[in-house]
C-alpha atoms as a PDB file:
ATOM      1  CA  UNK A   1      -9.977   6.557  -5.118  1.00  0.00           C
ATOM      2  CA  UNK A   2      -9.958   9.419  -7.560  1.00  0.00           C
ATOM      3  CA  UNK A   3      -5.796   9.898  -9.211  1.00  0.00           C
ATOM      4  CA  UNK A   4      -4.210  11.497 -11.924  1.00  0.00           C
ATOM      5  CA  UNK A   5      -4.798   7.928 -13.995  1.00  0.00           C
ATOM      6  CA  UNK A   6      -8.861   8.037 -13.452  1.00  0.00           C
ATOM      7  CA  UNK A   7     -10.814   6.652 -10.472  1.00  0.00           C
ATOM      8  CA  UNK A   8      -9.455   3.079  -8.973  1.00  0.00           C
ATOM      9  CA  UNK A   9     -12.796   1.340  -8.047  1.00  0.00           C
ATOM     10  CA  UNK A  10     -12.229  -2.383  -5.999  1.00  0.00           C
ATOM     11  CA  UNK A  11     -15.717  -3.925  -5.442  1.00  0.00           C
ATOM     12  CA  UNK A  12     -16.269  -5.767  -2.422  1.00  0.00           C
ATOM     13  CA  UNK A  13     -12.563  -6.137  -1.489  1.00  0.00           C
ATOM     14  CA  UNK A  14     -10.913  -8.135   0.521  1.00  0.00           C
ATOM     15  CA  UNK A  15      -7.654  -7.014   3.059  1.00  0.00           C
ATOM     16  CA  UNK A  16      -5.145  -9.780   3.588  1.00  0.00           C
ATOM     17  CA  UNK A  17      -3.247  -8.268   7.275  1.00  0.00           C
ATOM     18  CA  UNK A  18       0.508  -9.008   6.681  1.00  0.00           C
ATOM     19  CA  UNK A  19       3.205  -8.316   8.602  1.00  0.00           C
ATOM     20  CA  UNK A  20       5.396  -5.392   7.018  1.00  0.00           C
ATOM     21  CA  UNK A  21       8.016  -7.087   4.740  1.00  0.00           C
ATOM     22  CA  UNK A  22      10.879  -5.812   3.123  1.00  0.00           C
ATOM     23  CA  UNK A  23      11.898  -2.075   2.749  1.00  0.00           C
ATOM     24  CA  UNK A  24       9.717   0.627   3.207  1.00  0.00           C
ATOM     25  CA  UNK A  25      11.786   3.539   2.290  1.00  0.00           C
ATOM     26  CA  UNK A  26       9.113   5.248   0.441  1.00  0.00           C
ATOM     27  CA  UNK A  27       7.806   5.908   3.550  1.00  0.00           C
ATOM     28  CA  UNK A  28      10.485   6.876   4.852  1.00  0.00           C
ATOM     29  CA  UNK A  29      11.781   9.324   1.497  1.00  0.00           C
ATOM     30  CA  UNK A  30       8.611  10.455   1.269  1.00  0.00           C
ATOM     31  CA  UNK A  31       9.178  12.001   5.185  1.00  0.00           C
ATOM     32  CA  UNK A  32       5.526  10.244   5.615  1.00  0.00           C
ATOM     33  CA  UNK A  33       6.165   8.731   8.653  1.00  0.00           C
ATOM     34  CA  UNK A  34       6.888  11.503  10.591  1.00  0.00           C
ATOM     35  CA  UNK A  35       8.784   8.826  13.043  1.00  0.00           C
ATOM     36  CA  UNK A  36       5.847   6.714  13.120  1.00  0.00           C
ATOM     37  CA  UNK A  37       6.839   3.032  12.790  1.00  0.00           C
ATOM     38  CA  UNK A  38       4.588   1.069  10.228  1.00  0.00           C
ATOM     39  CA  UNK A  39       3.225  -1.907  11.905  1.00  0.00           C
ATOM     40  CA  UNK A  40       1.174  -3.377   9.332  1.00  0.00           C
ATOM     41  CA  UNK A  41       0.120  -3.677   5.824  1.00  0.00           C
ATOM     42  CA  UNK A  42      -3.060  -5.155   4.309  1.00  0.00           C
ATOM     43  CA  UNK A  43      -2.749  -6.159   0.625  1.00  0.00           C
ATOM     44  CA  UNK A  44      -5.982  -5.243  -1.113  1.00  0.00           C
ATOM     45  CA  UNK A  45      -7.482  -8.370  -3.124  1.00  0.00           C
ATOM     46  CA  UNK A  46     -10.625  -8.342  -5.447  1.00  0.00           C
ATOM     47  CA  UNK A  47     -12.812 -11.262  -6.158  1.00  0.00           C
ATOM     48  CA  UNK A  48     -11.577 -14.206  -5.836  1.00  0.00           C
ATOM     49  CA  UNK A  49      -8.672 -13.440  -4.366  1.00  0.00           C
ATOM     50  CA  UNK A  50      -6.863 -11.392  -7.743  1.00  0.00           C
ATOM     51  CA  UNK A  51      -4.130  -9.174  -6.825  1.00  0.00           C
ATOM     52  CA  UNK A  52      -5.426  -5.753  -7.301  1.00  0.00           C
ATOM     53  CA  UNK A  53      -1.571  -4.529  -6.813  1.00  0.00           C
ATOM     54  CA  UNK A  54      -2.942  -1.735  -3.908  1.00  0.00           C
ATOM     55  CA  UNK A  55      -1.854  -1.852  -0.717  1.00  0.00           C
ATOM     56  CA  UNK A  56      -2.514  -0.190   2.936  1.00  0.00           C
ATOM     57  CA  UNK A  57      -0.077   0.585   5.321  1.00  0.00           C
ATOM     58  CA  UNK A  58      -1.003   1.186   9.009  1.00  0.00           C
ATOM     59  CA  UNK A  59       1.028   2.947  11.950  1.00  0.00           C
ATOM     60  CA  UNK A  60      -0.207   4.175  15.287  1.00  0.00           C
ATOM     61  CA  UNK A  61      -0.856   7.949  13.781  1.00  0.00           C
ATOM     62  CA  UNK A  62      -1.571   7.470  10.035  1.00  0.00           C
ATOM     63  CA  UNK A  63      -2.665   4.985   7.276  1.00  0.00           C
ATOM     64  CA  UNK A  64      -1.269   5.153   3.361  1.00  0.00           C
ATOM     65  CA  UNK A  65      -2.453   3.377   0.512  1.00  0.00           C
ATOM     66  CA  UNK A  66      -0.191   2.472  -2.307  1.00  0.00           C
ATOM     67  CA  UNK A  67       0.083   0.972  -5.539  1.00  0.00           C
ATOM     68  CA  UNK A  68       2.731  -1.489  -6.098  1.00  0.00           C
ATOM     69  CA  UNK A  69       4.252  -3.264  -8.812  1.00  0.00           C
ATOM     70  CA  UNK A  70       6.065  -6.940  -9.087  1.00  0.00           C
ATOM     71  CA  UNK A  71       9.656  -6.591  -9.437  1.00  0.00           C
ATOM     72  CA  UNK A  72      10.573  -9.858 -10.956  1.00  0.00           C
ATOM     73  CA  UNK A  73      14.387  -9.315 -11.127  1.00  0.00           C
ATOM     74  CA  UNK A  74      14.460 -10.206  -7.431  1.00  0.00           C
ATOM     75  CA  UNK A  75      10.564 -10.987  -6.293  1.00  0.00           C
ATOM     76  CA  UNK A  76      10.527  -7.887  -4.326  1.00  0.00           C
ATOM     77  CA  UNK A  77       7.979  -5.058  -4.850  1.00  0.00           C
ATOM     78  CA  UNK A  78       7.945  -1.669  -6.171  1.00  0.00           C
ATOM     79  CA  UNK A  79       6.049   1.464  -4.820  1.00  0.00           C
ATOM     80  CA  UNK A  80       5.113   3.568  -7.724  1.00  0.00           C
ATOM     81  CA  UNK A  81       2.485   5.477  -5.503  1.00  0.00           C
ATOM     82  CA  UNK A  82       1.690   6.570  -2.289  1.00  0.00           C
ATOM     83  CA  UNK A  83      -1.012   9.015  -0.506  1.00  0.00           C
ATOM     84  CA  UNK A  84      -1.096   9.380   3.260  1.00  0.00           C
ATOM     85  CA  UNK A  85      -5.188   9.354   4.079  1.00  0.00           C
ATOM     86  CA  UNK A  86      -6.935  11.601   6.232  1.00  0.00           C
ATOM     87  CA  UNK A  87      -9.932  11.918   8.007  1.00  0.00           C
END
């Protein structure tokens, strides 16, 4: 994925399916959704299982990826990017 920061490249990743934890109002701010619920996310790991800190997030009529930080205040997570993909 090509961003303002340089290309992201994961080689041969891995996608953990997760059920959709904590608050998503990224999404939602971001007027993303577009009433879609988000019914899954897939946390993106590279070898060996590393955290690669990327995430997708899948509804019925779209699919985001995101980048994500650790906020270790409280152990939740931070969404300091999102695009919506298209075909």
């Amino acid at each position: 994925m090509e961003s303002e920061d340089g290309i992201v490249e994961i080689k041969s990743p891995d996608y953990v399916k997760e059920e959709v934890k904590g608050n998503l109002s990224a999404l939602y701010d971001a007027d993303a959704i577009d009433g879609n619920k988000v019914e899954w996310q897939y946390t993106i790991c590279g070898k060996e299982g590393n955290k690669t800190y990327w995430r997708l997030y899948v509804s019925s009529g779209y699919l985001w990826i995101a980048s994500y930080v650790d906020n270790t205040a409280d152990g939740s997570e931070i969404i300091m990017s999102i695009y919506r993909l298209t075909k």
